[in-house]
Protein backbone atom coordinates (compact mmCIF):
# COMPACT_ATOMS: atom_id res chain seq x y z
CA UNK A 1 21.50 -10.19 51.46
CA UNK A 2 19.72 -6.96 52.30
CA UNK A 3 15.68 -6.50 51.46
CA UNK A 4 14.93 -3.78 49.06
CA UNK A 5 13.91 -1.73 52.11
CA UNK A 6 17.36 -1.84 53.89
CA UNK A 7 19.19 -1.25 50.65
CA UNK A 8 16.67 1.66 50.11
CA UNK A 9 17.45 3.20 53.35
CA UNK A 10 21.42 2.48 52.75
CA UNK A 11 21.24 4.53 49.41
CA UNK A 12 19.68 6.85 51.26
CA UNK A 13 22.28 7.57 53.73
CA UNK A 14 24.61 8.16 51.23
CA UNK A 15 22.86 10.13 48.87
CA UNK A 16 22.91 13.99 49.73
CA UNK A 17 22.19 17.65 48.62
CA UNK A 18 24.11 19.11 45.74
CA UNK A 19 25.14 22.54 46.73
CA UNK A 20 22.64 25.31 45.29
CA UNK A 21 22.98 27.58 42.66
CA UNK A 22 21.90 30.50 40.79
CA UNK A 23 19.68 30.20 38.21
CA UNK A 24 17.62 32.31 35.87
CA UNK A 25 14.23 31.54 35.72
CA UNK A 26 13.80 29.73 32.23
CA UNK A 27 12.15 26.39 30.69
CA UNK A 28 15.27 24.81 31.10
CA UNK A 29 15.48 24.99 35.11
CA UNK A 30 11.37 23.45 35.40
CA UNK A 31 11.27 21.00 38.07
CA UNK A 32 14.22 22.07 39.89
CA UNK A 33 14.03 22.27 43.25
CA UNK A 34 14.18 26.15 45.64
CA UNK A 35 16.98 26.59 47.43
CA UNK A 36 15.70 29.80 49.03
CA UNK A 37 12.51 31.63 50.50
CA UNK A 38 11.62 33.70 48.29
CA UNK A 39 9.08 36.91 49.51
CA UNK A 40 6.63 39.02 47.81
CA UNK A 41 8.23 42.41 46.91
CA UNK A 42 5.41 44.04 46.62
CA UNK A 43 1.00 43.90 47.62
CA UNK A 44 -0.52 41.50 44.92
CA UNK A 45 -2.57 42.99 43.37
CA UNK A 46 -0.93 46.57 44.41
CA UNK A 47 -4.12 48.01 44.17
CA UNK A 48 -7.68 47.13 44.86
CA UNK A 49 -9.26 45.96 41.41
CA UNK A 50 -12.39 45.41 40.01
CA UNK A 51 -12.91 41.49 39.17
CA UNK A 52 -15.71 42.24 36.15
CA UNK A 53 -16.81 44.86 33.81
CA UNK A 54 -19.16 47.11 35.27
CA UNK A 55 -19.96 50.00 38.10
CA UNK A 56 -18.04 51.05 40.58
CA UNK A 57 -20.15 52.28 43.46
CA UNK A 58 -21.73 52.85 46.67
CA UNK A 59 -23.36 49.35 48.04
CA UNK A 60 -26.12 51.17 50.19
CA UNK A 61 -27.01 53.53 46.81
CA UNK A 62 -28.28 50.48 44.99
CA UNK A 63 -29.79 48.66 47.97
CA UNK A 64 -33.44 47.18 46.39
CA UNK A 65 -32.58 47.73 42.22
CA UNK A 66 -33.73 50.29 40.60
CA UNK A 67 -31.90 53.00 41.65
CA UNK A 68 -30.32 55.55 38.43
CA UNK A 69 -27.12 57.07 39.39
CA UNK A 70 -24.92 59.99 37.51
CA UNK A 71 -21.66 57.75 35.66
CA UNK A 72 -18.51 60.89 36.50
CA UNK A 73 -15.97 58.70 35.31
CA UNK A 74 -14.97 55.45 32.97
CA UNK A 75 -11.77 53.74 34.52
CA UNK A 76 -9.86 51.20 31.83
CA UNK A 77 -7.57 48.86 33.26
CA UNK A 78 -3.79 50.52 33.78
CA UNK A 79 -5.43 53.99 34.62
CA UNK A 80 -5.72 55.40 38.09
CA UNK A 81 -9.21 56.94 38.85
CA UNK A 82 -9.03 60.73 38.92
CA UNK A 83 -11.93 61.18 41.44
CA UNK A 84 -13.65 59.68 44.50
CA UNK A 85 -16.96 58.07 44.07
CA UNK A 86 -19.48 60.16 45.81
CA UNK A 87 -23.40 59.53 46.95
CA UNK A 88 -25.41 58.73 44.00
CA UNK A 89 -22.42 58.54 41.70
CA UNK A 90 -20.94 55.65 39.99
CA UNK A 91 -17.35 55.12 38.17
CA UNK A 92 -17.57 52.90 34.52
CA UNK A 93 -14.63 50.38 34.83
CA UNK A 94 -13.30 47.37 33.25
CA UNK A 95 -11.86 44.23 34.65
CA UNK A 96 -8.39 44.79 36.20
CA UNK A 97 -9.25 48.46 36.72
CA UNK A 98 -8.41 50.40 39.94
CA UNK A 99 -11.46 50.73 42.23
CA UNK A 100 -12.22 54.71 42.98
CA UNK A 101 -11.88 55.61 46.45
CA UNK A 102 -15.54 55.92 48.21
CA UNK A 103 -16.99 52.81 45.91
CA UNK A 104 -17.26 49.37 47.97
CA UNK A 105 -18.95 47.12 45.35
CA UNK A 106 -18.85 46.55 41.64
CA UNK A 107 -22.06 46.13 39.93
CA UNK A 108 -21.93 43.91 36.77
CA UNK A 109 -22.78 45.24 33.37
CA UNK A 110 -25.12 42.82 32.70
CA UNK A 111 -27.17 44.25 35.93
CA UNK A 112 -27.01 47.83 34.23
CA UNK A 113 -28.81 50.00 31.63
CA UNK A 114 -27.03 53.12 30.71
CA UNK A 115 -29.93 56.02 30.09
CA UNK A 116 -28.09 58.52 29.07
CA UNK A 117 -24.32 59.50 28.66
CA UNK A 118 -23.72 60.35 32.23
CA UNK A 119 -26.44 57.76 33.93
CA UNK A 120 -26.85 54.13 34.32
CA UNK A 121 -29.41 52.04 35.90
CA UNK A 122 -28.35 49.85 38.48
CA UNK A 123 -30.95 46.74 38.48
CA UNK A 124 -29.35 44.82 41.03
CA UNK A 125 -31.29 44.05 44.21
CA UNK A 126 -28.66 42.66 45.98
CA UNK A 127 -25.48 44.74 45.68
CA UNK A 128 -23.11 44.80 48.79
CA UNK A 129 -19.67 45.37 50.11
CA UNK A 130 -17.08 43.87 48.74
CA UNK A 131 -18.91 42.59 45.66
CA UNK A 132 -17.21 41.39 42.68
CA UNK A 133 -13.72 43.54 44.14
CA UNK A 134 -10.34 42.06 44.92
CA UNK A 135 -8.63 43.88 47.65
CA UNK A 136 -5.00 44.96 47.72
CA UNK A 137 -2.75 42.35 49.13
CA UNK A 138 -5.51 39.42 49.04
CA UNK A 139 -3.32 37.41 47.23
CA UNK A 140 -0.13 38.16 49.05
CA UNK A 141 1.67 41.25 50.55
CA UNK A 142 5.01 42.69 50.64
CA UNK A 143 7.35 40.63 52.55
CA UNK A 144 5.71 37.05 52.33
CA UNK A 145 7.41 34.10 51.77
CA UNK A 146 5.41 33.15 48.47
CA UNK A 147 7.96 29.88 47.58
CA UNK A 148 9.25 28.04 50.26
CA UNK A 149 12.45 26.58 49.91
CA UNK A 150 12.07 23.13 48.85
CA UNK A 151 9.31 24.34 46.20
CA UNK A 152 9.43 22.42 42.86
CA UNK A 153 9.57 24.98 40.18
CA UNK A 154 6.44 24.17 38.40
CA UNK A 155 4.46 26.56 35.22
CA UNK A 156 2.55 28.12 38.12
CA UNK A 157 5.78 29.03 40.13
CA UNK A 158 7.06 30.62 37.38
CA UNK A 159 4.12 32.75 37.20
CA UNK A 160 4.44 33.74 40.95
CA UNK A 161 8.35 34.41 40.31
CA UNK A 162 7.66 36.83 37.97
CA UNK A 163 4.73 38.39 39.79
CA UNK A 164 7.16 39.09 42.44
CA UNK A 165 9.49 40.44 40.11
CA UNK A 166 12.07 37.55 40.28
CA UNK A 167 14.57 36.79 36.90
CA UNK A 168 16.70 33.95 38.95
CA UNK A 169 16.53 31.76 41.58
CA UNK A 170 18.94 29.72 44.04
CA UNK A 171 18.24 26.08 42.90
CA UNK A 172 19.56 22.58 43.01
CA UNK A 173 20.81 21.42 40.30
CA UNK A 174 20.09 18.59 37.88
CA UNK A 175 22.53 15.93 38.65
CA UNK A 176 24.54 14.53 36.46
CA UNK A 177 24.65 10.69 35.81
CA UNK A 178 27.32 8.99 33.44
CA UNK A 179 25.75 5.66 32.21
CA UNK A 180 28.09 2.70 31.22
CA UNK A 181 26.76 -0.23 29.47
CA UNK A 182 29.39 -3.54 29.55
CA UNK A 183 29.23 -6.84 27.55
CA UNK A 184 31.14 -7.84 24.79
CA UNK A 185 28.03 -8.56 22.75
CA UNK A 186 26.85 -4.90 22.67
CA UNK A 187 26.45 -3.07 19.62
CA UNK A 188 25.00 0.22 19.47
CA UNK A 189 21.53 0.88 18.25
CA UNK A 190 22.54 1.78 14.48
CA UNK A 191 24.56 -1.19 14.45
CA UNK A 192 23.99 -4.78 12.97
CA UNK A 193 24.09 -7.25 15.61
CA UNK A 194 26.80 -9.85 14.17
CA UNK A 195 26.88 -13.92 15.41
CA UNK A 196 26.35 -14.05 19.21
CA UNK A 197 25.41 -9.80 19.41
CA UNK A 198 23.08 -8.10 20.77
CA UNK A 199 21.97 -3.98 20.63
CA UNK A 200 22.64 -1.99 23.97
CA UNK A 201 19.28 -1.11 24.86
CA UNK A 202 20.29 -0.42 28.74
CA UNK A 203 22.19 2.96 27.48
CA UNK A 204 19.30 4.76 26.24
CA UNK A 205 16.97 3.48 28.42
CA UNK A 206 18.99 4.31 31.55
CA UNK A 207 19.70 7.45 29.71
CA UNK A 208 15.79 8.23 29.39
CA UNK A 209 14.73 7.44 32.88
CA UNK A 210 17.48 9.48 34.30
CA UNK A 211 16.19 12.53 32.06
CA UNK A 212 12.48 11.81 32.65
CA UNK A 213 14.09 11.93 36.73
CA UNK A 214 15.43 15.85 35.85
CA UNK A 215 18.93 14.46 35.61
CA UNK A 216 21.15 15.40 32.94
CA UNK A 217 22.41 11.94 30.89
CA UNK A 218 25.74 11.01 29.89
CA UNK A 219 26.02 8.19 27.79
CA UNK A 220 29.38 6.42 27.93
CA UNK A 221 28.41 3.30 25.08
CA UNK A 222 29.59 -0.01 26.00
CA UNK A 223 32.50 -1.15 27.16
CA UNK A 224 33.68 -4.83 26.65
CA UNK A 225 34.63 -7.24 29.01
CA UNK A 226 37.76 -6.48 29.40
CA UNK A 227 39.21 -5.06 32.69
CA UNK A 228 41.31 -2.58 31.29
CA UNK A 229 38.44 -1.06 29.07
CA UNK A 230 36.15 -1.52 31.91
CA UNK A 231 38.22 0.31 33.91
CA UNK A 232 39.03 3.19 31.18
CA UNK A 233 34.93 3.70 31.49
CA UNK A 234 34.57 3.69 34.89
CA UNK A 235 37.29 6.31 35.16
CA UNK A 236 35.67 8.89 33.12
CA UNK A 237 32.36 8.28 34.48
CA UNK A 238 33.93 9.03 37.90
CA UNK A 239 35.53 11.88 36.85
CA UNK A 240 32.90 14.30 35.95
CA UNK A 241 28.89 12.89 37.68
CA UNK A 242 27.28 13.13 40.31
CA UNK A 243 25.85 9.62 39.62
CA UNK A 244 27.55 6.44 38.10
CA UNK A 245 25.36 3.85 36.63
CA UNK A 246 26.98 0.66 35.28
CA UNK A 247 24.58 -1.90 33.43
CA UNK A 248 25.87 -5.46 33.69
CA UNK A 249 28.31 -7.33 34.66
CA UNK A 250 27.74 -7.50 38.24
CA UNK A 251 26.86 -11.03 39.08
CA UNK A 252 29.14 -13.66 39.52
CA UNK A 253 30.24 -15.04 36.48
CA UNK A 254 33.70 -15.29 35.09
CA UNK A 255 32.94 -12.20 32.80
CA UNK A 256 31.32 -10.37 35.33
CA UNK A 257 34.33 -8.04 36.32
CA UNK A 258 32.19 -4.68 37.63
CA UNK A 259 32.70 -5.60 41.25
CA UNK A 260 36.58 -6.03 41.00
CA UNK A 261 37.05 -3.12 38.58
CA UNK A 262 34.93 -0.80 40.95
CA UNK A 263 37.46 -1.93 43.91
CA UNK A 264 40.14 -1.31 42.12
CA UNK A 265 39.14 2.46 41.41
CA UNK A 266 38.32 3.00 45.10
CA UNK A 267 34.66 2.53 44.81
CA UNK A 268 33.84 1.61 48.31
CA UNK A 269 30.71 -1.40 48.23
CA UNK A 270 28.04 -0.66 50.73
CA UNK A 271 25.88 -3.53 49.13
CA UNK A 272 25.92 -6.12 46.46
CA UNK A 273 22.84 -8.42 45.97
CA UNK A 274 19.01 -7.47 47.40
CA UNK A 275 16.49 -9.73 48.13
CA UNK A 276 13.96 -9.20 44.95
CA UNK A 277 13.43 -10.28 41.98
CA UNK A 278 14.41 -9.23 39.00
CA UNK A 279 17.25 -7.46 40.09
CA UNK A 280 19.10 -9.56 42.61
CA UNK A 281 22.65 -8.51 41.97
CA UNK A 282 22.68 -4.79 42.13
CA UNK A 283 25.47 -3.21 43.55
CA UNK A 284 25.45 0.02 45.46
CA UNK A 285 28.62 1.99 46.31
CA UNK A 286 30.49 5.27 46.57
CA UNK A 287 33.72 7.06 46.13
CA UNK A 288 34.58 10.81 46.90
CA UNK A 289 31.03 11.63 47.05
CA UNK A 290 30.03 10.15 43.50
CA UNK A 291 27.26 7.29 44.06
CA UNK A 292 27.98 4.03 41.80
CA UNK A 293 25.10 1.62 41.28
CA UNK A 294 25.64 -1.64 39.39
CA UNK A 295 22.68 -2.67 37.86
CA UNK A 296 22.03 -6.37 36.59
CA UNK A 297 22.11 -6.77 32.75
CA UNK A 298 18.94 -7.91 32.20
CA UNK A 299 16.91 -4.91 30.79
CA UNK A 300 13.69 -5.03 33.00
CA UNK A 301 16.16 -5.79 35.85
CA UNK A 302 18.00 -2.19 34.85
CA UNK A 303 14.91 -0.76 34.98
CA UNK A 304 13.46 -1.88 38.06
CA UNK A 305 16.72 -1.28 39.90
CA UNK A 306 16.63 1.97 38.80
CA UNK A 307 13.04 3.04 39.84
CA UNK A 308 13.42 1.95 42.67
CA UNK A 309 17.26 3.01 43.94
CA UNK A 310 18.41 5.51 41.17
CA UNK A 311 15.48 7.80 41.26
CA UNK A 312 15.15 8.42 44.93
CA UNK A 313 18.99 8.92 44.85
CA UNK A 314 18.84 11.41 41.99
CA UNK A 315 15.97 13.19 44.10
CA UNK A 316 17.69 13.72 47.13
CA UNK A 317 20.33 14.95 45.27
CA UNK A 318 17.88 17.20 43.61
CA UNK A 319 16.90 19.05 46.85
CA UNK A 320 13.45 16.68 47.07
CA UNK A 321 12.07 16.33 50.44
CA UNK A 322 10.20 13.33 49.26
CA UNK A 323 12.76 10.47 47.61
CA UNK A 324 10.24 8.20 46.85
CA UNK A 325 9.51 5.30 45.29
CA UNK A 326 5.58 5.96 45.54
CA UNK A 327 3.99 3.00 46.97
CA UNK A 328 -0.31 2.43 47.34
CA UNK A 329 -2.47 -0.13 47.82
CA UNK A 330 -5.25 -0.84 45.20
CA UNK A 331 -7.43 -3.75 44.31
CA UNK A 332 -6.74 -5.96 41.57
CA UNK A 333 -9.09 -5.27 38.49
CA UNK A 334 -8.84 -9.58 37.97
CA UNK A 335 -7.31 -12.48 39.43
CA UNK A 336 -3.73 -13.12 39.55
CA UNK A 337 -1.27 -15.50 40.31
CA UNK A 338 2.30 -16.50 40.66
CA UNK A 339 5.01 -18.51 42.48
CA UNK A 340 8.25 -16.90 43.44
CA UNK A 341 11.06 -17.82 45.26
CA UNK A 342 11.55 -14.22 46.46
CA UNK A 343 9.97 -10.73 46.65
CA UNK A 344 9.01 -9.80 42.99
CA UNK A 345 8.25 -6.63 40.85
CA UNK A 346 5.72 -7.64 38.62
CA UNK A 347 4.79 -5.01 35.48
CA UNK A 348 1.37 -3.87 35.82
CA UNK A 349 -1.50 -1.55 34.42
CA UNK A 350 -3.64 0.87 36.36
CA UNK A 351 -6.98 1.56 35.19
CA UNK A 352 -9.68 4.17 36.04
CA UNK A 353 -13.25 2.84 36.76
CA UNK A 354 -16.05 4.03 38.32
CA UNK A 355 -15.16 2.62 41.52
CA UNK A 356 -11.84 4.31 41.39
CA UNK A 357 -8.48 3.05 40.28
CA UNK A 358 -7.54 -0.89 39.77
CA UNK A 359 -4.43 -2.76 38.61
CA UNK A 360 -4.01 -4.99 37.02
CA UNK A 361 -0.96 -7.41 35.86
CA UNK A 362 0.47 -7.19 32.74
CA UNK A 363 1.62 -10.38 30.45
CA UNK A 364 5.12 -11.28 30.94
CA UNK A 365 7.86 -13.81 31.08
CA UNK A 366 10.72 -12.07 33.34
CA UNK A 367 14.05 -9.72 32.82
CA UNK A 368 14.66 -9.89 29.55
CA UNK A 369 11.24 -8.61 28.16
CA UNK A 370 11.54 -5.27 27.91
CA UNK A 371 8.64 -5.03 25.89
CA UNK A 372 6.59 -6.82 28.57
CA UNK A 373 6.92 -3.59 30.78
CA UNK A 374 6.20 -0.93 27.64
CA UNK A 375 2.97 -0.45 29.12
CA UNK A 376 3.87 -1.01 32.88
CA UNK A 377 3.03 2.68 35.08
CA UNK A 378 3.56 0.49 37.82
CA UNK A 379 5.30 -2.94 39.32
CA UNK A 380 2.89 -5.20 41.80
CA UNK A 381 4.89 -6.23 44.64
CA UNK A 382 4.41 -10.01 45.20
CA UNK A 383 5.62 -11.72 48.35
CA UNK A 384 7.66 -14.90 48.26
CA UNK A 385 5.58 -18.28 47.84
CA UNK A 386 3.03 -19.60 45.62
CA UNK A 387 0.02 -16.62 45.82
CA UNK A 388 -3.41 -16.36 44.23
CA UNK A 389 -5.77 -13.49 44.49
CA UNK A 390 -9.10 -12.83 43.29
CA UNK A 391 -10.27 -9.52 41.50
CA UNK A 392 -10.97 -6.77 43.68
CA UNK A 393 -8.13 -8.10 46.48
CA UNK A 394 -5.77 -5.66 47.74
CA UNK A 395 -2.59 -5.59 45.97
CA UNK A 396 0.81 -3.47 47.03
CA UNK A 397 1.67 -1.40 44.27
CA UNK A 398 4.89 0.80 43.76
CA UNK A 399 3.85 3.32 41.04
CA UNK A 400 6.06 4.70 38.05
């Protein structure tokens, strides 16, 4: 039986890069992953600017305060100056306006007095170069690489894209996961559970933490325990993802037929059972490049199985240089115990003090209580044994 560290790194091996494609910069591609370098096309800004409303002028005119100088021109933002600012002359401009040739320093209004149409009062004691002026190319200049391949496209890259004049993008693309619930007791949510039913809550859930991952969901429904159906599933989720998730049916049971089923398709195993707990029976395995993880049936077991295989799967795929899970260390905000007979994922709470952030571990009675975890943003990792910690003792955390 592997530790959730070995099966980590074996889902790892097998996981790889979708090839890239092209992609037009839009809401629906945020959080996709660069493919490409992509390099300034032209000087940002193109053109030194003025950062305030104010004076264009000459720093060593106004050295001391007090000095009056003759206004020859008023510069808006999207007009070029016309003339150069000469000795004892000053331009009127507004923020984003070109700064005049001859002018090193921007005085702001505030530190002015106009006295007459053409003159203004400079009151500023302590003008000098540079002052309140953004030169051309500070932010970047032609031929940077702006976006690194590998750059998460995020509200701000957007903004840069289109500052450097960029409509699409080579990406990676969403993966796409098919998501098979078995059991012959499912019945869909809008469904009545009859004698002996219960809802499928694994589908949607599955199918929500592969979206919140930037996946793209498809829910298959249940299939009952039945190889033939099982298999009829299975099929079409092979057919058309990039990742196969199967909830249930993967222990050991008479009923559980996932394992054989997956053989029979030419799903090669690579694992089957990790050392943790809840969990225990996931299965991990592959076939012409699709990855196929049977998770246990148990809801929270789902869930933990995929946080902490699924995702970092789905973000290699992605083009994520970082797979994750994200594991810290944090003190407890109260005591805890607990006795396990293996490693365990316990649901837990972090909370902001003034010390910094805590955790703490929430109420809850094992794989079937999904509602235990509703407030979970994180699982503490408890070693095997009988352990008891006081508040404020370091605690392994892996975060959600």
């Amino acid at each position: 039986m592997l530790t959730v560290a070995e099966a980590h790194g074996v889902v790892l091996r097998h996981a790889k890069r979708l090839p890239a494609e092209v992609v037009p910069v839009a809401p629906p591609v945020l959080g996709r992953v660069l493919a490409e370098d992509v390099r300034a096309d032209l000087d940002s800004p193109p053109f030194t600017k003025s950062l305030m409303d104010g004076y264009a002028v000459r720093a060593a005119d106004v050295a001391g305060g007090g000095v009056e100088l003759r206004v020859v021109e008023e510069v808006p933002a999207g007009k070029p100056p016309a003339r150069r600012v000469g000795p004892g002359e000053a331009v009127r401009l507004f923020t984003g306006a070109p700064v005049p040739d001859g002018a090193d320093a921007v005085v702001m209004q505030e530190k002015t007095e106009r006295t007459a149409a053409d003159r203004v009062r400079v009151s500023d004691p302590g003008a000098r170069p540079g002052q309140n002026i953004l030169p051309r190319g500070r932010e970047m200049t032609a031929g940077d690489v702006v976006l690194p391949a590998g750059t998460v496209l995020t509200p701000a890259a957007f903004g840069l894209l289109a500052g450097v004049g960029r409509t699409a993008v080579s990406a990676f693309p969403a993966p796409r996961v098919a998501i098979l619930a078995t059991g012959t007791e499912l019945v869909e949510a809008g469904e009545t559970p009859g004698p002996g039913q219960i809802r499928n809550s694994n589908g949607p859930m599955l199918a929500a933490q592969a979206a919140r991952a930037g996946a793209v969901p498809s829910p298959l429904g249940a299939a009952r325990d039945d190889g033939d159906r099982l298999a009829a599933g299975v099929r079409e989720g092979l057919s058309g993802a990039d990742v196969l998730l199967v909830a249930g049916g993967v222990s050991v049971g008479a009923y559980d037929l996932v394992p054989r089923v997956l053989a029979g398709l030419g799903v090669e195993t690579h694992f089957h059972q990790v050392r943790m707990k809840p969990g225990k029976p996931l299965l991990f395995g592959t076939r012409a490049g699709v990855l196929v993880f049977g998770l246990p049936g148990n809801p929270v077991s789902s869930f933990l199985g995929f946080e902490l295989f699924v995702r970092p799967a789905l973000r290699v795929l992605a083009g994520h240089a970082d797979p994750g899970p994200r594991t810290t260390t944090l003190p407890l905000a109260g005591p805890f115990a607990a006795k396990n007979d293996r490693p365990t994922y316990h649901p837990a709470k972090l909370d902001a003090g003034p010390s910094g952030w805590r955790v703490r571990g929430l109420p809850w009675f094992g794989s079937p209580d999904l509602r235990g975890i509703l407030a979970a943003d994180a699982f503490l990792v408890l070693p095997p044994g009988e352990v008891s910690y006081e508040a404020g003792a370091p605690a392994e955390v892996v975060l959600l």
